[in-house]
PDB file of N, CA and C in Angstrom:
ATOM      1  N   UNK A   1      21.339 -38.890  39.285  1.00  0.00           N
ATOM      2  CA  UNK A   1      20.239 -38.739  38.373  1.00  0.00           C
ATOM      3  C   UNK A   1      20.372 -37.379  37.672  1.00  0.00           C
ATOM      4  N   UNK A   2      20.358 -37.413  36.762  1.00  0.00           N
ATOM      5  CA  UNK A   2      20.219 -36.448  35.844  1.00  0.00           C
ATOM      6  C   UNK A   2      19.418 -35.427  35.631  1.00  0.00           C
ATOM      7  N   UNK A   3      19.265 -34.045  35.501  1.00  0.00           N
ATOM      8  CA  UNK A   3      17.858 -33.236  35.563  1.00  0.00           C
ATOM      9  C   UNK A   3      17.177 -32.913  34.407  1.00  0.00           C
ATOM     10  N   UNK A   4      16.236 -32.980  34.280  1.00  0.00           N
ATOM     11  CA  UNK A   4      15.823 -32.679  32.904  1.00  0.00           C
ATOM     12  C   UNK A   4      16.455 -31.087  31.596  1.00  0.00           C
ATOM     13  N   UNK A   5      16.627 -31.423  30.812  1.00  0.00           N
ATOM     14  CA  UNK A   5      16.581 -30.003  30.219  1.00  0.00           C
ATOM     15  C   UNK A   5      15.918 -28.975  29.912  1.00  0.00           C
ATOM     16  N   UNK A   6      16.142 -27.729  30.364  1.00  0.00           N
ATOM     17  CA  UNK A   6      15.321 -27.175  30.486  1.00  0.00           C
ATOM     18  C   UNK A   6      14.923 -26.356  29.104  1.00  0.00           C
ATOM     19  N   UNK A   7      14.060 -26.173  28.238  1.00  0.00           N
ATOM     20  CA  UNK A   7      13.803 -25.741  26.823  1.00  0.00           C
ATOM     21  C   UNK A   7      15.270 -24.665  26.860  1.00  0.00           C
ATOM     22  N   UNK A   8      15.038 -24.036  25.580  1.00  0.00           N
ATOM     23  CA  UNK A   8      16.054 -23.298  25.015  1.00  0.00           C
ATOM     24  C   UNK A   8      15.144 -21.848  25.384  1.00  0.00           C
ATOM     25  N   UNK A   9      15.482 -21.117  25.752  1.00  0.00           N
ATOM     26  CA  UNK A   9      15.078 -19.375  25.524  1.00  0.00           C
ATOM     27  C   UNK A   9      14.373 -19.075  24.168  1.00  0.00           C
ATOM     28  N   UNK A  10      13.148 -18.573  24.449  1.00  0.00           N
ATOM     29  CA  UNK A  10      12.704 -18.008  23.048  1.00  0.00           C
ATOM     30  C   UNK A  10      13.584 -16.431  22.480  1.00  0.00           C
ATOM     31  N   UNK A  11      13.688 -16.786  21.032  1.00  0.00           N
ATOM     32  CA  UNK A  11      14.392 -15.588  20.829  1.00  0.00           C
ATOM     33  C   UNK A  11      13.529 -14.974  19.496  1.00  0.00           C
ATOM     34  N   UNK A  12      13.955 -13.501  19.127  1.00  0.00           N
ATOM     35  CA  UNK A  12      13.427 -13.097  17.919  1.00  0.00           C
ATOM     36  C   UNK A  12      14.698 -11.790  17.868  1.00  0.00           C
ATOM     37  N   UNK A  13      13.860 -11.403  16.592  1.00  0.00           N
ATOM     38  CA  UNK A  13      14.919 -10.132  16.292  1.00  0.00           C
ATOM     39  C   UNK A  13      14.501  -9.180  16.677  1.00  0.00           C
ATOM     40  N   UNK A  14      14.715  -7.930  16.871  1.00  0.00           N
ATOM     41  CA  UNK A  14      15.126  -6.254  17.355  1.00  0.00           C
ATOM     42  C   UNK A  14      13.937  -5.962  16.185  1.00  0.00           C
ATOM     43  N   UNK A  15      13.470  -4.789  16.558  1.00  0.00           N
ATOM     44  CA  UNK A  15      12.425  -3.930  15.114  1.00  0.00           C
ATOM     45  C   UNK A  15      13.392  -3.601  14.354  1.00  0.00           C
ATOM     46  N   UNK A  16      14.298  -2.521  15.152  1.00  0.00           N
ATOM     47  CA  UNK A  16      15.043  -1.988  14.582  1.00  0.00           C
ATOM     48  C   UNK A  16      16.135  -2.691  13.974  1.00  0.00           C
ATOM     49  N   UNK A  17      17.411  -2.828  14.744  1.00  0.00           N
ATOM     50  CA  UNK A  17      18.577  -3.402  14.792  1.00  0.00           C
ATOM     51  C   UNK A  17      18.642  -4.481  13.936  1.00  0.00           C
ATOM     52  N   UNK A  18      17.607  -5.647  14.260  1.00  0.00           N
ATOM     53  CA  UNK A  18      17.341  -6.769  13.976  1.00  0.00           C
ATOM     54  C   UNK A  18      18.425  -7.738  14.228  1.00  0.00           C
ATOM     55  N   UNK A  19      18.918  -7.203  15.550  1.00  0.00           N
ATOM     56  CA  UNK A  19      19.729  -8.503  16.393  1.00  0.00           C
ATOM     57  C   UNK A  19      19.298  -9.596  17.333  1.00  0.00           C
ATOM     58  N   UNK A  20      19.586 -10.671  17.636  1.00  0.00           N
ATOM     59  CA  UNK A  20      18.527 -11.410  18.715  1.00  0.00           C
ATOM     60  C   UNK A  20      18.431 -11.072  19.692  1.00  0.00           C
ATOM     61  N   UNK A  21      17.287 -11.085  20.386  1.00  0.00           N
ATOM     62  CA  UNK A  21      17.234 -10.795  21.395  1.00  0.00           C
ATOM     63  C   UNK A  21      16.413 -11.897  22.039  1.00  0.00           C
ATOM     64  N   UNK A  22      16.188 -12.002  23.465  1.00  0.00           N
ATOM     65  CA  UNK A  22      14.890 -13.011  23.875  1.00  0.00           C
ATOM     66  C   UNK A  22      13.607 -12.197  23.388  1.00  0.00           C
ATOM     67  N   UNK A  23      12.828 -13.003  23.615  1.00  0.00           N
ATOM     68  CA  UNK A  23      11.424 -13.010  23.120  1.00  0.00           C
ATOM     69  C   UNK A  23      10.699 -12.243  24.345  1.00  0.00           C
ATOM     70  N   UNK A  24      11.450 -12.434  25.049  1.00  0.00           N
ATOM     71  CA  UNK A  24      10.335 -12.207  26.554  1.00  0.00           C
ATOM     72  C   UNK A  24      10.771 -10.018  27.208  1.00  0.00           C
ATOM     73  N   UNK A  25      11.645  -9.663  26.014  1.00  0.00           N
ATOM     74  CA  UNK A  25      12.574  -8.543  26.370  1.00  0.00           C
ATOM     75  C   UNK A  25      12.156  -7.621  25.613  1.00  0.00           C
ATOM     76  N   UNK A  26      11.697  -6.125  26.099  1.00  0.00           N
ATOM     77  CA  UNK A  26      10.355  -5.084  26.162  1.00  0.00           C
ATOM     78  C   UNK A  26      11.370  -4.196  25.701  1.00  0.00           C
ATOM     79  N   UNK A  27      12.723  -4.360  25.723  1.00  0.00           N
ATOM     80  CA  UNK A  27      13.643  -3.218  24.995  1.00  0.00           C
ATOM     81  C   UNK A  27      14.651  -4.212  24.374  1.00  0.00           C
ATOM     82  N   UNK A  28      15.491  -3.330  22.832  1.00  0.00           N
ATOM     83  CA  UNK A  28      16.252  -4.101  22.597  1.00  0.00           C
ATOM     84  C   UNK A  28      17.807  -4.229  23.284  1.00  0.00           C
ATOM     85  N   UNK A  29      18.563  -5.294  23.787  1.00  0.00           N
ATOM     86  CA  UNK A  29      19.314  -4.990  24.239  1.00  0.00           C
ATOM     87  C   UNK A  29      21.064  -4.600  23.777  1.00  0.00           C
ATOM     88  N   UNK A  30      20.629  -4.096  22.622  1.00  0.00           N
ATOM     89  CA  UNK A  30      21.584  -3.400  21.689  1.00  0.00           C
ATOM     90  C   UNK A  30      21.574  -2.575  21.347  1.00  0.00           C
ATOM     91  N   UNK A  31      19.902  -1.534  21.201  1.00  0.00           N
ATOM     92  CA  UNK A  31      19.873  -0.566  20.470  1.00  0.00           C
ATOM     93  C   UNK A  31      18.521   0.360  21.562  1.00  0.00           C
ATOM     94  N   UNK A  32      18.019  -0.548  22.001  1.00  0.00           N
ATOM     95  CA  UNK A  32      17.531  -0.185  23.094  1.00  0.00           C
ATOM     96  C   UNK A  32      15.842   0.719  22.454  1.00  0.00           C
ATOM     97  N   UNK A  33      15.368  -0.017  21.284  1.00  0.00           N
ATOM     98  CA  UNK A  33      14.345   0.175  20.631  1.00  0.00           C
ATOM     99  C   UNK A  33      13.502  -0.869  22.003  1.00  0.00           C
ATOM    100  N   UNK A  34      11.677  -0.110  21.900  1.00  0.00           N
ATOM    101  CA  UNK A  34      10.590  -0.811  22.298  1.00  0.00           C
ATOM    102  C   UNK A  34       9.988  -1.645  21.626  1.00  0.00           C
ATOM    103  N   UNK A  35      10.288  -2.870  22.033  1.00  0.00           N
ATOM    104  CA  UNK A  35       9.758  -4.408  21.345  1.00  0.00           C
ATOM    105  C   UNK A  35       8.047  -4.142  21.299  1.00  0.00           C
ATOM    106  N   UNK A  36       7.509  -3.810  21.985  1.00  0.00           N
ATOM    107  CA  UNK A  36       5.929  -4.026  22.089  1.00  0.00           C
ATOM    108  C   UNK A  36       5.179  -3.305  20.860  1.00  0.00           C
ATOM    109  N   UNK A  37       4.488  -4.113  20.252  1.00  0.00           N
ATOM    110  CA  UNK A  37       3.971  -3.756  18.923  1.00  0.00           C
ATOM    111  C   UNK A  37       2.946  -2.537  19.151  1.00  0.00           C
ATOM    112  N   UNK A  38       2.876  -1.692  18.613  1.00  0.00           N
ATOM    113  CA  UNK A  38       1.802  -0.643  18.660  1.00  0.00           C
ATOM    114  C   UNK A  38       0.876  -0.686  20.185  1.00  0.00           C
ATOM    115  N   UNK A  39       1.813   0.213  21.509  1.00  0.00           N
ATOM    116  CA  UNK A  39       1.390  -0.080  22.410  1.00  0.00           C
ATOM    117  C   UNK A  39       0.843   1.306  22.578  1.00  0.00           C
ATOM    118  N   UNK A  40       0.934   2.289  21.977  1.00  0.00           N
ATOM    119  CA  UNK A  40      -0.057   3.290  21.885  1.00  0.00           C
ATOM    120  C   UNK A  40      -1.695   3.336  21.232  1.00  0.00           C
ATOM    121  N   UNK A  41      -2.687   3.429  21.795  1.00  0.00           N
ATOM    122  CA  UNK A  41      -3.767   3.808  20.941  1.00  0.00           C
ATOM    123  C   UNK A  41      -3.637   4.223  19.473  1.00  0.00           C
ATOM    124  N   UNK A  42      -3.132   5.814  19.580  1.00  0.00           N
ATOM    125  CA  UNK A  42      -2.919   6.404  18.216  1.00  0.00           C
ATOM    126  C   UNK A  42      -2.419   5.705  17.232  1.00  0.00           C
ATOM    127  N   UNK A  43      -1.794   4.927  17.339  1.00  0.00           N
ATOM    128  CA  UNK A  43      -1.246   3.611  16.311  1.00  0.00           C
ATOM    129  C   UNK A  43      -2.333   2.879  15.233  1.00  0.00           C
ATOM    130  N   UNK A  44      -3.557   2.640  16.189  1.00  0.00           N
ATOM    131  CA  UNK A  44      -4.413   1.561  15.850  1.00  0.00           C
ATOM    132  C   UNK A  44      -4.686   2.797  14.333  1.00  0.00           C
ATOM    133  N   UNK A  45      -5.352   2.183  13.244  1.00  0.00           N
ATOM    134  CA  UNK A  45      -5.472   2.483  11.682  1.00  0.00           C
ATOM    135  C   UNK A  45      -6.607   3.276  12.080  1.00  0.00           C
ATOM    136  N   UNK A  46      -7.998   2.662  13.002  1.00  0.00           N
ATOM    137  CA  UNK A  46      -8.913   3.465  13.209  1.00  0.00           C
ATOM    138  C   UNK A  46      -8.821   4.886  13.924  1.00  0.00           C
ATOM    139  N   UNK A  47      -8.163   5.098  14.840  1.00  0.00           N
ATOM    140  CA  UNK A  47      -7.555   6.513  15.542  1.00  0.00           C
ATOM    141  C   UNK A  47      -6.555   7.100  14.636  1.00  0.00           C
ATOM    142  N   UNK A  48      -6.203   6.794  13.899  1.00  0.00           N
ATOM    143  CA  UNK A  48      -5.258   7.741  13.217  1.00  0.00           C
ATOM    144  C   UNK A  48      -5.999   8.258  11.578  1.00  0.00           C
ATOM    145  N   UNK A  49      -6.932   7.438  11.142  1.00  0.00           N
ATOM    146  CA  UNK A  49      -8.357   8.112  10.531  1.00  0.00           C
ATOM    147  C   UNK A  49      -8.582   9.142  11.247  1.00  0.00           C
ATOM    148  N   UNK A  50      -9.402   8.659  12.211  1.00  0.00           N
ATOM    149  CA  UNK A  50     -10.215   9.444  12.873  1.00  0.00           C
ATOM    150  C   UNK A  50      -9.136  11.253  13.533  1.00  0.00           C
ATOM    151  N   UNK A  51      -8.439  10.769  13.375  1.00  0.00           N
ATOM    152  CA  UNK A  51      -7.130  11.950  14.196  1.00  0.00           C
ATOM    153  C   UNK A  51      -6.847  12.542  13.149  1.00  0.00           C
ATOM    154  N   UNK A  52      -6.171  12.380  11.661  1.00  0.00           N
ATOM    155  CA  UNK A  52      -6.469  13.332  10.388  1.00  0.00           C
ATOM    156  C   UNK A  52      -7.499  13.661   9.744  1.00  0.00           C
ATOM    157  N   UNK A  53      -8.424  13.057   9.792  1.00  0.00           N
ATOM    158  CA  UNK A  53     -10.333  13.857   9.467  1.00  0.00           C
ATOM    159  C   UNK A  53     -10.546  14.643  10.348  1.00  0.00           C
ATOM    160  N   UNK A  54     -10.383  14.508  11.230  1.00  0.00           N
ATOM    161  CA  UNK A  54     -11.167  15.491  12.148  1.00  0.00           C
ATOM    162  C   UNK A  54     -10.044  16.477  12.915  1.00  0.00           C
ATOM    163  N   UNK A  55      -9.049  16.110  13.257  1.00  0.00           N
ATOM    164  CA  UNK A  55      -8.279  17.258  13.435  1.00  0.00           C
ATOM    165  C   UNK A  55      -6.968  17.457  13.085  1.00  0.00           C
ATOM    166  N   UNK A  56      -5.847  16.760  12.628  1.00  0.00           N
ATOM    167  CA  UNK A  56      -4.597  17.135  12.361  1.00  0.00           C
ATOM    168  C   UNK A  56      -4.296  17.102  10.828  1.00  0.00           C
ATOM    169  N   UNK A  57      -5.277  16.108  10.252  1.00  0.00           N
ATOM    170  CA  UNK A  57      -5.025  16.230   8.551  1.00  0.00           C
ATOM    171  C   UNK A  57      -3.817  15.251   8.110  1.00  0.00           C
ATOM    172  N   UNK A  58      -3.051  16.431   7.695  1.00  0.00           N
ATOM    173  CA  UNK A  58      -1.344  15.507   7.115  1.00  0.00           C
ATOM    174  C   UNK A  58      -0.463  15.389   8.069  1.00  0.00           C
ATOM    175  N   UNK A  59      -0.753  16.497   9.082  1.00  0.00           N
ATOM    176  CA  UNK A  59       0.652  15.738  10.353  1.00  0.00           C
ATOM    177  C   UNK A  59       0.384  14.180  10.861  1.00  0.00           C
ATOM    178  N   UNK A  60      -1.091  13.595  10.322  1.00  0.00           N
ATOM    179  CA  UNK A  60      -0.717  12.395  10.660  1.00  0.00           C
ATOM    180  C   UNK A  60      -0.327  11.491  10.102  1.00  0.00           C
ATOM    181  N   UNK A  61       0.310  11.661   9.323  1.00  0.00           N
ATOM    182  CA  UNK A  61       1.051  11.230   8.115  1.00  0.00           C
ATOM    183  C   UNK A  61       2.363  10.733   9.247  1.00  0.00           C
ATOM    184  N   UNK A  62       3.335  11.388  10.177  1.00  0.00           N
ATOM    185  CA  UNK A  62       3.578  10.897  10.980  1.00  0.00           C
ATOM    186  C   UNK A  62       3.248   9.397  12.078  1.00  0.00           C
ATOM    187  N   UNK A  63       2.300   9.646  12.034  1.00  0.00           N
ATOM    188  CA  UNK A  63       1.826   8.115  13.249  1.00  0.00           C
ATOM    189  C   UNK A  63       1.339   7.091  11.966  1.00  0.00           C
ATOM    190  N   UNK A  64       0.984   7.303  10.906  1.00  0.00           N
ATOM    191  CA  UNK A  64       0.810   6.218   9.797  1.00  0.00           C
ATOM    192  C   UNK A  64       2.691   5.817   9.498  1.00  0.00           C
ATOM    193  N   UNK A  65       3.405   6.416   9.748  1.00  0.00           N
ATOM    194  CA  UNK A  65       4.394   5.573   8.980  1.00  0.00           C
ATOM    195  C   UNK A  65       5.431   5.564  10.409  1.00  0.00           C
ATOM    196  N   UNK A  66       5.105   5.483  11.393  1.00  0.00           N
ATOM    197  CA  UNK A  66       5.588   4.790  12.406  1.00  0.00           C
ATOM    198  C   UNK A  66       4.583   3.844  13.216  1.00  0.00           C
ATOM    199  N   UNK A  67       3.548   3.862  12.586  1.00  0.00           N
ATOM    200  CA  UNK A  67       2.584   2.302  13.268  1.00  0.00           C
ATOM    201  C   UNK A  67       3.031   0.789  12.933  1.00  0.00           C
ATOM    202  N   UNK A  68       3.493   0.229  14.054  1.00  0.00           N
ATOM    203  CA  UNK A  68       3.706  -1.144  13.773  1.00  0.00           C
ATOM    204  C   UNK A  68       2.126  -2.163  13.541  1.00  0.00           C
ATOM    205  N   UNK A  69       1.084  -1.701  13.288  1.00  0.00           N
ATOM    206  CA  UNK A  69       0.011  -2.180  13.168  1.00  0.00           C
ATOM    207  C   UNK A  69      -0.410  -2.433  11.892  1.00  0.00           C
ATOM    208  N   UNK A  70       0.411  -1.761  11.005  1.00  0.00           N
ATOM    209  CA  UNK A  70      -0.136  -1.566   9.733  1.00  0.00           C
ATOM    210  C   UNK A  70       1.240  -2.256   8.956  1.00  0.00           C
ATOM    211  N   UNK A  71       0.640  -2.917   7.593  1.00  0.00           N
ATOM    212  CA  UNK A  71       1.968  -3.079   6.828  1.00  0.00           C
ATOM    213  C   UNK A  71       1.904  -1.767   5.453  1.00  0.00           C
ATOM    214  N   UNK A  72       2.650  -2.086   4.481  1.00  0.00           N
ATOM    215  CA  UNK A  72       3.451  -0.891   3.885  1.00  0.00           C
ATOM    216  C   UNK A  72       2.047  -0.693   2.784  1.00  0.00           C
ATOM    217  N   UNK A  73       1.603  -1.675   2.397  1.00  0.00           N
ATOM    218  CA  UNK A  73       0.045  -1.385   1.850  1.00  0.00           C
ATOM    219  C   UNK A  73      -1.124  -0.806   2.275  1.00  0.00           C
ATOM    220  N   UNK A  74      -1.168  -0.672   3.473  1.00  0.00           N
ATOM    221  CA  UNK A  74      -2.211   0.078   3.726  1.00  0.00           C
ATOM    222  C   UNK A  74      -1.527   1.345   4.621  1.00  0.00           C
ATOM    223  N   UNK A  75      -0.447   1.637   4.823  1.00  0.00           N
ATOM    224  CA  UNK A  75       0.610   2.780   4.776  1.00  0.00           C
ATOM    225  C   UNK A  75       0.257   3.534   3.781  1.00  0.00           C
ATOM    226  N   UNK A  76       0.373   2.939   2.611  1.00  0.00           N
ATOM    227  CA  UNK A  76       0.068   3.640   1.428  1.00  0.00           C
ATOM    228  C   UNK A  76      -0.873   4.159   1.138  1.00  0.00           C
ATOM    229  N   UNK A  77      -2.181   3.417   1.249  1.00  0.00           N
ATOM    230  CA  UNK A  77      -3.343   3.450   1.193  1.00  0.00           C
ATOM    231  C   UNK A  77      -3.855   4.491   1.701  1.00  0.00           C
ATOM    232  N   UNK A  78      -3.693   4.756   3.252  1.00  0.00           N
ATOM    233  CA  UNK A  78      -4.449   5.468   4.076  1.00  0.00           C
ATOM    234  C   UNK A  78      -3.732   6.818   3.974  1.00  0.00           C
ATOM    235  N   UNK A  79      -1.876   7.208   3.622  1.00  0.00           N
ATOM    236  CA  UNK A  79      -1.359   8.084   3.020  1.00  0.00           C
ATOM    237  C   UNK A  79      -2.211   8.673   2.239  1.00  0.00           C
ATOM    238  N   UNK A  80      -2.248   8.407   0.913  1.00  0.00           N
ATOM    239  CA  UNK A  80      -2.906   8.438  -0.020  1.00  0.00           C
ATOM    240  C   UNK A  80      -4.703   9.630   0.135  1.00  0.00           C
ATOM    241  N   UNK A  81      -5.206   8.411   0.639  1.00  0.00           N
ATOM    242  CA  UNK A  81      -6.569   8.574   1.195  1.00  0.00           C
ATOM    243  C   UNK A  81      -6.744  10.586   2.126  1.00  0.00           C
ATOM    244  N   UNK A  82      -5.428  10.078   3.263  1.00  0.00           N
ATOM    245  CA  UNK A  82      -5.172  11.598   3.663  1.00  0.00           C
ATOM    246  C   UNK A  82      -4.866  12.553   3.109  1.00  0.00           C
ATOM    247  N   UNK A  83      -4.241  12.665   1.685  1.00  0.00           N
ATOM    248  CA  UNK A  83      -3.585  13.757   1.280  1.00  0.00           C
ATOM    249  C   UNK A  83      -4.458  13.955   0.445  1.00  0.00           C
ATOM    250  N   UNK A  84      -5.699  12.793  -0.241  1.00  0.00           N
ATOM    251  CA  UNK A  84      -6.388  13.233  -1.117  1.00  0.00           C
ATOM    252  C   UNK A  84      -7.278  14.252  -0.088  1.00  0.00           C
ATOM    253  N   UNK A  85      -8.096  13.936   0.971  1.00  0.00           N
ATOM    254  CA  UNK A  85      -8.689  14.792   2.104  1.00  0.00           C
ATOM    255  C   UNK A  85      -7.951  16.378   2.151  1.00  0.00           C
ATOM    256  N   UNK A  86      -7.221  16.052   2.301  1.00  0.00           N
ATOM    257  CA  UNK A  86      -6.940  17.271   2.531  1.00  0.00           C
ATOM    258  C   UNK A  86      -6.443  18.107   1.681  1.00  0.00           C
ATOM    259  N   UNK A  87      -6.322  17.659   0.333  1.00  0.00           N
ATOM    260  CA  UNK A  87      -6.587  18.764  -1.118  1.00  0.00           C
ATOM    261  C   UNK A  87      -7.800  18.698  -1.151  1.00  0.00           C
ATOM    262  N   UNK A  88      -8.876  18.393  -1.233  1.00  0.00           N
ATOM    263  CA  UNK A  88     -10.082  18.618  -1.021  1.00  0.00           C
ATOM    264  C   UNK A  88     -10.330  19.710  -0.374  1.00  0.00           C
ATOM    265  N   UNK A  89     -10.238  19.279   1.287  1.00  0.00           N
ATOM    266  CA  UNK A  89     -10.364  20.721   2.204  1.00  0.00           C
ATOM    267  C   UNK A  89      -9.665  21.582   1.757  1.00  0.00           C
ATOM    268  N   UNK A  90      -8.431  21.491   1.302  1.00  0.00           N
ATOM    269  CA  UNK A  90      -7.417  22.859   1.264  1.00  0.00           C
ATOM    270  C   UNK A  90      -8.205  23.663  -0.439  1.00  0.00           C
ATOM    271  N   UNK A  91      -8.815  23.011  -1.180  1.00  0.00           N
ATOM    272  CA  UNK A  91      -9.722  23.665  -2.252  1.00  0.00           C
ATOM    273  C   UNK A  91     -10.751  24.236  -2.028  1.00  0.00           C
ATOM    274  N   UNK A  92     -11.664  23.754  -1.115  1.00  0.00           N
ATOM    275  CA  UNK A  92     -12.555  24.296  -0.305  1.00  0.00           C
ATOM    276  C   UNK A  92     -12.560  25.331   0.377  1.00  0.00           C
ATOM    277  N   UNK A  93     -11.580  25.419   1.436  1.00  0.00           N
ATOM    278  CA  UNK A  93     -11.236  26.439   2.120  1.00  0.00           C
ATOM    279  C   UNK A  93     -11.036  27.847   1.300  1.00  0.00           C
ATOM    280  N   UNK A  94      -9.926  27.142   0.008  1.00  0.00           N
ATOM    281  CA  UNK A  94      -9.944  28.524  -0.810  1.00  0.00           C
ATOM    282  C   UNK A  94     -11.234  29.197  -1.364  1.00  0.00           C
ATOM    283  N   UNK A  95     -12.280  27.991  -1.851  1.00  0.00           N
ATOM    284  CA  UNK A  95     -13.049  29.182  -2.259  1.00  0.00           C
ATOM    285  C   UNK A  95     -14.121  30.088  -1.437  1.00  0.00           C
ATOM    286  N   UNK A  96     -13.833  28.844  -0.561  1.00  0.00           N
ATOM    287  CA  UNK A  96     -14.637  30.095   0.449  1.00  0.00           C
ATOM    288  C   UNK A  96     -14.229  31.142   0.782  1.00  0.00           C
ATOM    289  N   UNK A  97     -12.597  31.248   0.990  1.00  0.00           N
ATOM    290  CA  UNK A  97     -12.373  32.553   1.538  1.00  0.00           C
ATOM    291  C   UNK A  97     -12.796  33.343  -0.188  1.00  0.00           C
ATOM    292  N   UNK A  98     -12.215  32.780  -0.844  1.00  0.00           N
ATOM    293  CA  UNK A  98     -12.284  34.058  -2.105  1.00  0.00           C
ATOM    294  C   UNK A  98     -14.129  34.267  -2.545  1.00  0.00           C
ATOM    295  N   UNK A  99     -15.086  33.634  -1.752  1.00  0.00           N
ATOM    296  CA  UNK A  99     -16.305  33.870  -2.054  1.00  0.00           C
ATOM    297  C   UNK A  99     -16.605  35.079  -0.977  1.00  0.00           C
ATOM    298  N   UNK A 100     -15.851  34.896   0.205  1.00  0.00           N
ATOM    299  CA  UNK A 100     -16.123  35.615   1.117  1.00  0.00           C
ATOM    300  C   UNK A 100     -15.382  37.187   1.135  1.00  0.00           C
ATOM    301  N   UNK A 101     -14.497  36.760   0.381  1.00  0.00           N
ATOM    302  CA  UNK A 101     -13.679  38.018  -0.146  1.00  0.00           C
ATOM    303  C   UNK A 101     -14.503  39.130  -1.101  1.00  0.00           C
ATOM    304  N   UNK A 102     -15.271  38.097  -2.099  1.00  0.00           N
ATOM    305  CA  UNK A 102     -15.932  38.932  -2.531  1.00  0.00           C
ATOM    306  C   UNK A 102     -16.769  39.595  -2.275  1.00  0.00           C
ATOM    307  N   UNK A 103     -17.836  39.141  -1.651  1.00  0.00           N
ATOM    308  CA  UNK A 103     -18.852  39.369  -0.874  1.00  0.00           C
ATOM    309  C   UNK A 103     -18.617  40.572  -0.018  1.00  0.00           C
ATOM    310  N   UNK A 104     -17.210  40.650   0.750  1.00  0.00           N
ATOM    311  CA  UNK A 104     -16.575  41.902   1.072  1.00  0.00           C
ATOM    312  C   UNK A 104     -16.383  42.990   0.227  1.00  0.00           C
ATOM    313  N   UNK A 105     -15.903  42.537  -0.742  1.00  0.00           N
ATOM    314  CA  UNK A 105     -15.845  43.877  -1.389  1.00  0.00           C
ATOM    315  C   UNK A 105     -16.796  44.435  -1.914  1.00  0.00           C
ATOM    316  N   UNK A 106     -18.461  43.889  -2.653  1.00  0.00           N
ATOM    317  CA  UNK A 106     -19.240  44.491  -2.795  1.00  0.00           C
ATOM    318  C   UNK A 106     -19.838  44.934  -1.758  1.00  0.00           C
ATOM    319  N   UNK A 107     -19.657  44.639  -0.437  1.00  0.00           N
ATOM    320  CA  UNK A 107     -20.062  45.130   0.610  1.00  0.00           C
ATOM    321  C   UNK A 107     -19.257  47.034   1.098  1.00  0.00           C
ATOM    322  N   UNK A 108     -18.227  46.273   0.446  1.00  0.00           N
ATOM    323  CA  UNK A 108     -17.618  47.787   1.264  1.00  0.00           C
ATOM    324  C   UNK A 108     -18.100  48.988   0.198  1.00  0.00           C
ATOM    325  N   UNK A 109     -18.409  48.505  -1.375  1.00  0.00           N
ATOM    326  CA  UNK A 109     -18.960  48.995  -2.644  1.00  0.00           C
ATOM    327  C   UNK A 109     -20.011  50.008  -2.057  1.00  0.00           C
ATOM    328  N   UNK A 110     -20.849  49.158  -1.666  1.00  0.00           N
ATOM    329  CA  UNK A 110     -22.452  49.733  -0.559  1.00  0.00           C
ATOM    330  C   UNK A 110     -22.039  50.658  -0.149  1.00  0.00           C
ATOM    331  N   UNK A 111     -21.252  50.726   1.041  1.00  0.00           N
ATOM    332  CA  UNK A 111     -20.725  51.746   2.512  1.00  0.00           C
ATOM    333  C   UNK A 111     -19.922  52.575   1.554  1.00  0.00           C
ATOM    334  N   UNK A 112     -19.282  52.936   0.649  1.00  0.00           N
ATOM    335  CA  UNK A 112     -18.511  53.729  -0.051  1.00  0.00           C
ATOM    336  C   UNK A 112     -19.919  54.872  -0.584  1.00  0.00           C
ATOM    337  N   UNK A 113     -21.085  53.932  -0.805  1.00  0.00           N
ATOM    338  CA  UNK A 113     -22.192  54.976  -1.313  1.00  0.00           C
ATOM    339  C   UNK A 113     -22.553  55.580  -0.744  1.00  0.00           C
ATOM    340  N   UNK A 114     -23.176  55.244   0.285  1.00  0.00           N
ATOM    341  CA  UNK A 114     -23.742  56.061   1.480  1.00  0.00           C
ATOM    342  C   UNK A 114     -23.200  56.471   2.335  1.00  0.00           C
TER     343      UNK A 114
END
């Protein structure tokens, strides 16, 4: 008697490489890239907002264009979105210091009098 056949192996391609590999395989076995789609937090679109507003700015310009969560449109998008942020702040910042600059110097104006 004969045994049944047993299905075929699921396969897909490498991120990287884009050689086959099985489906069921957490590294590639050619190039030795991590198959698992955005298995970090920081990946997700919402934490990496939240991670350049509030504290890193444009270095996260980094984790936006290595997130497998996102495609190349909203890569762009949220690029974009960050660098406009942070010419904003970086305009801001200037005039404050140069408001505060001034403010110094008529201050030291004062203490020069008396």
């Amino acid at each position: 008697m004969a045994e049944p056949l047993s299905p075929p192996p699921l396969v897909t391609h490498c991120m990287r490489c884009r050689k086959i590999i099985d489906a069921k395989d957490a590294f590639c076995r050619h190039c030795g890239k991590q198959q698992s789609v955005g298995s970090a937090f920081y990946y997700s679109p919402l934490w990496i907002a939240i991670i350049s507003f509030v504290a890193i700015g444009p270095f996260a310009l980094i984790l936006v264009w290595n997130s497998t969560r996102m495609g190349p449109t909203a890569k762009y998008v949220l690029t974009a979105l960050i660098l406009f942020y942070t010419a904003i702040t970086a305009y801001y910042f200037y005039s404050m210091v140069s408001l505060i600059r001034g403010q110094m110097a008529d201050f030291d104006e004062v203490m020069k009098r008396i």
